[in-house]
N, C-alpha and C. Protein backbone atom coordinates (compact mmCIF):
# COMPACT_ATOMS: atom_id res chain seq x y z
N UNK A 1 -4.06 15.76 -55.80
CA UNK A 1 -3.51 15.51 -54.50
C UNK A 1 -3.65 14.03 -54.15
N UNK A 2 -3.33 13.16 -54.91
CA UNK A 2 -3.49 11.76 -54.85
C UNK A 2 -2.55 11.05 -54.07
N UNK A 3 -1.40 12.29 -54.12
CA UNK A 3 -0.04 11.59 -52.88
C UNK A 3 -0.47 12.01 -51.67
N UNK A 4 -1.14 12.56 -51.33
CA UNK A 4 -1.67 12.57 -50.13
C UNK A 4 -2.54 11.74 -48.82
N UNK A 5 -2.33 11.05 -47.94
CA UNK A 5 -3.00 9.93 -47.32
C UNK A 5 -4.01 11.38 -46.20
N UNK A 6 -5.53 11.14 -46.35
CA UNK A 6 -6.47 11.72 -45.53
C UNK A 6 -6.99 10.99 -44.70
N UNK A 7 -6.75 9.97 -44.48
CA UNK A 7 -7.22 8.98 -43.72
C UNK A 7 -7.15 9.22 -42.21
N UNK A 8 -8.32 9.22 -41.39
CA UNK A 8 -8.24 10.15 -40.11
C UNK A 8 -6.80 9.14 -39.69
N UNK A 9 -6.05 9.52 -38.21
CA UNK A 9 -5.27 8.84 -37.43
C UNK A 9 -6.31 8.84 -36.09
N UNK A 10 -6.35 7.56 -35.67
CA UNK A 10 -7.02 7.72 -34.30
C UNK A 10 -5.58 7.15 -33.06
N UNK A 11 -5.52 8.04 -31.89
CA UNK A 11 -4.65 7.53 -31.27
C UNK A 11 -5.49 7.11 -30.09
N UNK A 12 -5.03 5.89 -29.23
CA UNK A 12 -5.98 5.30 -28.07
C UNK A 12 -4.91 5.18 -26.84
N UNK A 13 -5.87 5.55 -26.04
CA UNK A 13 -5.10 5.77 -24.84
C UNK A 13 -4.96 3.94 -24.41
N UNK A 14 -4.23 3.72 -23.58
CA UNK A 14 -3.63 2.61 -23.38
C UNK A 14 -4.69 2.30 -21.25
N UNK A 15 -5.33 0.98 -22.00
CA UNK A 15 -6.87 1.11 -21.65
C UNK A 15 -6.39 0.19 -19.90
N UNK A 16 -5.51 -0.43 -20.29
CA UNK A 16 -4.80 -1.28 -19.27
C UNK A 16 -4.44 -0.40 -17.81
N UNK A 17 -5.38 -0.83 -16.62
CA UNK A 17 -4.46 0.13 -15.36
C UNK A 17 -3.19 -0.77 -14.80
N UNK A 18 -2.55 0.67 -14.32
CA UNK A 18 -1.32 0.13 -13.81
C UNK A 18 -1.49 -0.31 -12.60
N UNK A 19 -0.94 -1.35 -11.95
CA UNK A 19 -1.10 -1.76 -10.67
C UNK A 19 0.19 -0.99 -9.99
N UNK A 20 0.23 -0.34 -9.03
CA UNK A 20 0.89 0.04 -8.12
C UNK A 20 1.58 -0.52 -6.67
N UNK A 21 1.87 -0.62 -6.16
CA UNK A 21 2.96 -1.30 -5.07
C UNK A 21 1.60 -1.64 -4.01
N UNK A 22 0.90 -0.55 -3.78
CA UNK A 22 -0.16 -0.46 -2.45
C UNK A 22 -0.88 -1.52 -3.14
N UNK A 23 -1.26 -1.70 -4.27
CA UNK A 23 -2.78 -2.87 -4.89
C UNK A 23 -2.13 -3.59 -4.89
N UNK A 24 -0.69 -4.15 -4.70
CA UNK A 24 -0.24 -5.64 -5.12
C UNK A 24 -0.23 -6.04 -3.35
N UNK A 25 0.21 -5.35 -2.69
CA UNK A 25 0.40 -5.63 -1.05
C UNK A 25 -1.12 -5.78 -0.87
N UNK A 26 -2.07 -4.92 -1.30
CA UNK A 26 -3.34 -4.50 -0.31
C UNK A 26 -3.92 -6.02 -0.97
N UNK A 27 -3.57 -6.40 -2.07
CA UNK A 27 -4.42 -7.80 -2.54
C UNK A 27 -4.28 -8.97 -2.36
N UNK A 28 -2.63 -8.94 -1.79
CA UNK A 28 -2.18 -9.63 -0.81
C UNK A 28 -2.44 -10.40 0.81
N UNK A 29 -3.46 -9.19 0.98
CA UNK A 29 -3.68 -8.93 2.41
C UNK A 29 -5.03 -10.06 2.86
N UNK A 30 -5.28 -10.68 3.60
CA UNK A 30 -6.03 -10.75 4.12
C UNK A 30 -7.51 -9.71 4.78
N UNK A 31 -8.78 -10.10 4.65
CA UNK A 31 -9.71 -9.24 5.34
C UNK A 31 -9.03 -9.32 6.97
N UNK A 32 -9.08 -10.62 7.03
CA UNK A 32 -9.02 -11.02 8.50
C UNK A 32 -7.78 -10.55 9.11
N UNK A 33 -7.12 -10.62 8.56
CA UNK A 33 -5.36 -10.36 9.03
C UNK A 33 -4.93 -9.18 9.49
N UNK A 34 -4.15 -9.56 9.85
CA UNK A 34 -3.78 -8.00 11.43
C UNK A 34 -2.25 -8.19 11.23
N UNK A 35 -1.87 -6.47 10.78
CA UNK A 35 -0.48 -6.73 10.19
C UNK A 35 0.02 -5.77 11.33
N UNK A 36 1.25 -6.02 11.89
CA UNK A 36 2.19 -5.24 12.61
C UNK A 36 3.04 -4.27 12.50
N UNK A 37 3.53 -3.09 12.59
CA UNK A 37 4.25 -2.64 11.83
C UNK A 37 5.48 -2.88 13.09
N UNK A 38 6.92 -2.39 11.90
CA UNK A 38 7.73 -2.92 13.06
C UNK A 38 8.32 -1.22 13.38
N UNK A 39 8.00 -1.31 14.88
CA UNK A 39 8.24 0.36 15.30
C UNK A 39 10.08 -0.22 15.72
N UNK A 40 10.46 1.00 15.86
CA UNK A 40 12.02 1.50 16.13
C UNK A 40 11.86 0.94 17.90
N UNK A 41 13.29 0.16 17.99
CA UNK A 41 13.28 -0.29 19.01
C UNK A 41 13.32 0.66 20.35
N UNK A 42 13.05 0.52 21.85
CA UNK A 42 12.81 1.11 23.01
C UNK A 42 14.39 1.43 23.02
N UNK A 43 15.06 0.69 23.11
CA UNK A 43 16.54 0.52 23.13
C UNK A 43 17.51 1.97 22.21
N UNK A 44 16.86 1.84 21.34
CA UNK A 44 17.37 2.92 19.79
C UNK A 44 16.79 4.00 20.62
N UNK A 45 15.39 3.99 20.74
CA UNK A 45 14.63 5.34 20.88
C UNK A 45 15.61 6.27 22.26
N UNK A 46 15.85 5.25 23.10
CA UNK A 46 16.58 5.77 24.20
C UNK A 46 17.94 6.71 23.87
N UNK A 47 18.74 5.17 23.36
CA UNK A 47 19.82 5.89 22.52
C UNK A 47 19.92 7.29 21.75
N UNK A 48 18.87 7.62 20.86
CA UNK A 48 18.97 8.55 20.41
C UNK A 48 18.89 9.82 20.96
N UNK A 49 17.77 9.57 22.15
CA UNK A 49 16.91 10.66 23.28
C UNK A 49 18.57 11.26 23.80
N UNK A 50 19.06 10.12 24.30
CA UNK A 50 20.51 10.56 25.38
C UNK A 50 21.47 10.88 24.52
N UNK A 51 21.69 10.44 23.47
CA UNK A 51 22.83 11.23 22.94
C UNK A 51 22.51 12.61 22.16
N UNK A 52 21.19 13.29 21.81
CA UNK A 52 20.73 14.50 21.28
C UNK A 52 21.25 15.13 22.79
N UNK A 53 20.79 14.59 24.09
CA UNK A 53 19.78 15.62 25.35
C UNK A 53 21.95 15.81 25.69
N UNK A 54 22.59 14.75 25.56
CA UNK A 54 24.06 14.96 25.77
C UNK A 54 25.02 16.21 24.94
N UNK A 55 24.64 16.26 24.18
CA UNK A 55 24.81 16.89 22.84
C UNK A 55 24.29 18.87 23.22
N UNK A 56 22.73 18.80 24.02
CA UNK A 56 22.44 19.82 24.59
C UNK A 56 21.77 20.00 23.07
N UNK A 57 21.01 19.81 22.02
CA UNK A 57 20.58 19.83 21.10
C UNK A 57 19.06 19.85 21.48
N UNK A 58 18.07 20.75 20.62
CA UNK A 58 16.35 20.27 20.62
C UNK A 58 15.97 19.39 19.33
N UNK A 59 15.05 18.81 19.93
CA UNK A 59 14.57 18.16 18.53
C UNK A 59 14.12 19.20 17.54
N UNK A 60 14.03 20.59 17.87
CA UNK A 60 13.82 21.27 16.29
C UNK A 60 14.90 21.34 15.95
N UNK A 61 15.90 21.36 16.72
CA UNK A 61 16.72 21.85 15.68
C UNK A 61 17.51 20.81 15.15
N UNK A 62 17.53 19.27 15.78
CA UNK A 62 18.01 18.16 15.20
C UNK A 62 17.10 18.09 13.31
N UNK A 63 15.61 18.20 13.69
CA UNK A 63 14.59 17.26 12.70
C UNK A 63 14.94 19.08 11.78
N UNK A 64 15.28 20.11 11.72
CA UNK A 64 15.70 21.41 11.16
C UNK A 64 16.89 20.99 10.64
N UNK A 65 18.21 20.78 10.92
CA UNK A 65 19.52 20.36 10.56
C UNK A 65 19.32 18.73 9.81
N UNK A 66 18.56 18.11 9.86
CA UNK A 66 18.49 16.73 9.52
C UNK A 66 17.33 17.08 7.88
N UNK A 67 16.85 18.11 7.99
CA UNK A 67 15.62 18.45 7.12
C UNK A 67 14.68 17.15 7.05
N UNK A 68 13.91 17.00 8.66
CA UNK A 68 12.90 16.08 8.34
C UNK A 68 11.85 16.95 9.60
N UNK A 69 10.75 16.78 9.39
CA UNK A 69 9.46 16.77 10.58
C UNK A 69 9.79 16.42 11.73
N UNK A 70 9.82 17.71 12.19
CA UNK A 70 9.65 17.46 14.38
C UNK A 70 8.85 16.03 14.38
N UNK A 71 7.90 16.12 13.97
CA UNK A 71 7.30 14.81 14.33
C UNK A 71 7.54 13.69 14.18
N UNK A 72 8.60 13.58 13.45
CA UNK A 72 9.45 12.30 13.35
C UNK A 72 10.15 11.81 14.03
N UNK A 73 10.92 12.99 14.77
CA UNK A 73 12.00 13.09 15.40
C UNK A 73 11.10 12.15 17.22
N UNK A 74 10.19 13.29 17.52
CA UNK A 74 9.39 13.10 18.49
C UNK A 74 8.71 11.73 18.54
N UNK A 75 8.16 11.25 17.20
CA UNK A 75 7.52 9.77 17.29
C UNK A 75 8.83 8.67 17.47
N UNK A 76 10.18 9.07 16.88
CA UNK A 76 10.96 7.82 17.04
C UNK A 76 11.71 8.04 18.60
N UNK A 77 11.76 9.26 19.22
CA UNK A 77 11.84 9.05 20.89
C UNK A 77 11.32 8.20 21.83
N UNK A 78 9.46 8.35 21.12
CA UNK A 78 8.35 7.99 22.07
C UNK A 78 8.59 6.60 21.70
N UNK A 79 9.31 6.14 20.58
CA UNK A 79 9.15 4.96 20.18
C UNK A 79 7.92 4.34 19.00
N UNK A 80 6.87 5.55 18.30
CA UNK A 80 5.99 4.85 17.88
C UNK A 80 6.27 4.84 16.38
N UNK A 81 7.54 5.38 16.20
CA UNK A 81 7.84 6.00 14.36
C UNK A 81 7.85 4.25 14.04
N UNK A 82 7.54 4.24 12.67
CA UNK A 82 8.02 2.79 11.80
C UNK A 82 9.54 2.38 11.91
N UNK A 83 10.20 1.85 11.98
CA UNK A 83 11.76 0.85 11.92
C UNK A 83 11.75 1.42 10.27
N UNK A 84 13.02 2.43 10.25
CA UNK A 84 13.34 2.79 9.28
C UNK A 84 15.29 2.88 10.09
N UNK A 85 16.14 1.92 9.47
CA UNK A 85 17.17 1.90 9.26
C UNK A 85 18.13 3.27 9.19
N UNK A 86 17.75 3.69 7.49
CA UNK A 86 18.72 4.62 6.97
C UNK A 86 18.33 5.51 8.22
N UNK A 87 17.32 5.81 8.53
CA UNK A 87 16.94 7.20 9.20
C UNK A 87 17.86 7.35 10.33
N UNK A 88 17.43 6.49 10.92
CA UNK A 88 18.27 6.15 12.04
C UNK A 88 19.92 5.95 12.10
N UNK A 89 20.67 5.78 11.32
CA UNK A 89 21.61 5.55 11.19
C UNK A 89 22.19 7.19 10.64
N UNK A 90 21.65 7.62 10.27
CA UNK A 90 21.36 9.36 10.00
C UNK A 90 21.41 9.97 10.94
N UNK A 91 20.88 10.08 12.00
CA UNK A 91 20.44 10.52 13.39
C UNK A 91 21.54 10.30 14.32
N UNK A 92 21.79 9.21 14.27
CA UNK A 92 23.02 8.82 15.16
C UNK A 92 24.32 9.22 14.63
N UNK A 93 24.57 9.51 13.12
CA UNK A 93 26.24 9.79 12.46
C UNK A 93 26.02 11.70 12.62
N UNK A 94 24.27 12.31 12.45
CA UNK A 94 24.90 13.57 12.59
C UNK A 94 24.72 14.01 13.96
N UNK A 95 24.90 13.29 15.27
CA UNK A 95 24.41 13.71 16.60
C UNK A 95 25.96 13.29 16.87
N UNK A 96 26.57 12.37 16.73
CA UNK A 96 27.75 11.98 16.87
C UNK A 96 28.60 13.00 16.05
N UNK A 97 28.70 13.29 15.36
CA UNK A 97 29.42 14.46 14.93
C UNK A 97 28.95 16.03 15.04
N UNK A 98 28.54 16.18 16.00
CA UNK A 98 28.30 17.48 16.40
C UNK A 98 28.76 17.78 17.53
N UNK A 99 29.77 19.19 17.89
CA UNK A 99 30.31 19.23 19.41
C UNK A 99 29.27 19.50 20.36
N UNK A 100 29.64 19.27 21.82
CA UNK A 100 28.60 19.55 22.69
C UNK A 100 29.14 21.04 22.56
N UNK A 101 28.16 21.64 22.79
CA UNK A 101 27.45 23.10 23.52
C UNK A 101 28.42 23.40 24.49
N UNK A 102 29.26 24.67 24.35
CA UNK A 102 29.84 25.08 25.89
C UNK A 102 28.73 25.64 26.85
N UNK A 103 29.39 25.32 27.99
CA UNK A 103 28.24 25.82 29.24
C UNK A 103 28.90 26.79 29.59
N UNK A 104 27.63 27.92 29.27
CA UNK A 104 27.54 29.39 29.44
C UNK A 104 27.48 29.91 31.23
């Protein structure tokens, strides 16, 4: 059996960590530093409040039909959700295309 190679194989895990998005920002950061986040404007939050409450719509059943968390829906009213664009622009194309409610 001389054509045969017995020679153990060792395989090694790859010893290097990956840096991830959060360790490149978080190393970025200052101890001292005080970062802001940028919340959804008073202006938007309104907007959205009056054209759902026009609409005759609840926020379950907007953040239910939208498939996202009541609490999303509710934090970007109050105004405290993060400034997220797409979301918002989501919110407003499916509230705008929905008929109002006949009054019963």
């Amino acid at each position: 059996m001389s054509h045969q190679d017995w020679t153990p194989v060792i395989f090694k895990k790859n010893t290097k960590p990956k840096t991830t998005h959060y360790q490149i920002t978080h190393e970025k950061i200052d101890s001292n530093e005080i970062i802001k986040l940028k919340v959804i404007s008073p202006e938007k939050s309104k907007e959205i409040r009056d054209l759902r409450n026009s609409k005759k719509v609840s926020q379950k059943d907007l953040a239910k039909s939208l498939n996202i968390k009541l609490d999303i829906i509710q934090d970007i009213e109050n105004g405290t959700h993060q400034h997220n664009g797409n979301l918002f622009a989501r919110i407003i194309n499916h509230l705008k295309s929905i008929q109002p409610m006949p009054l019963s």
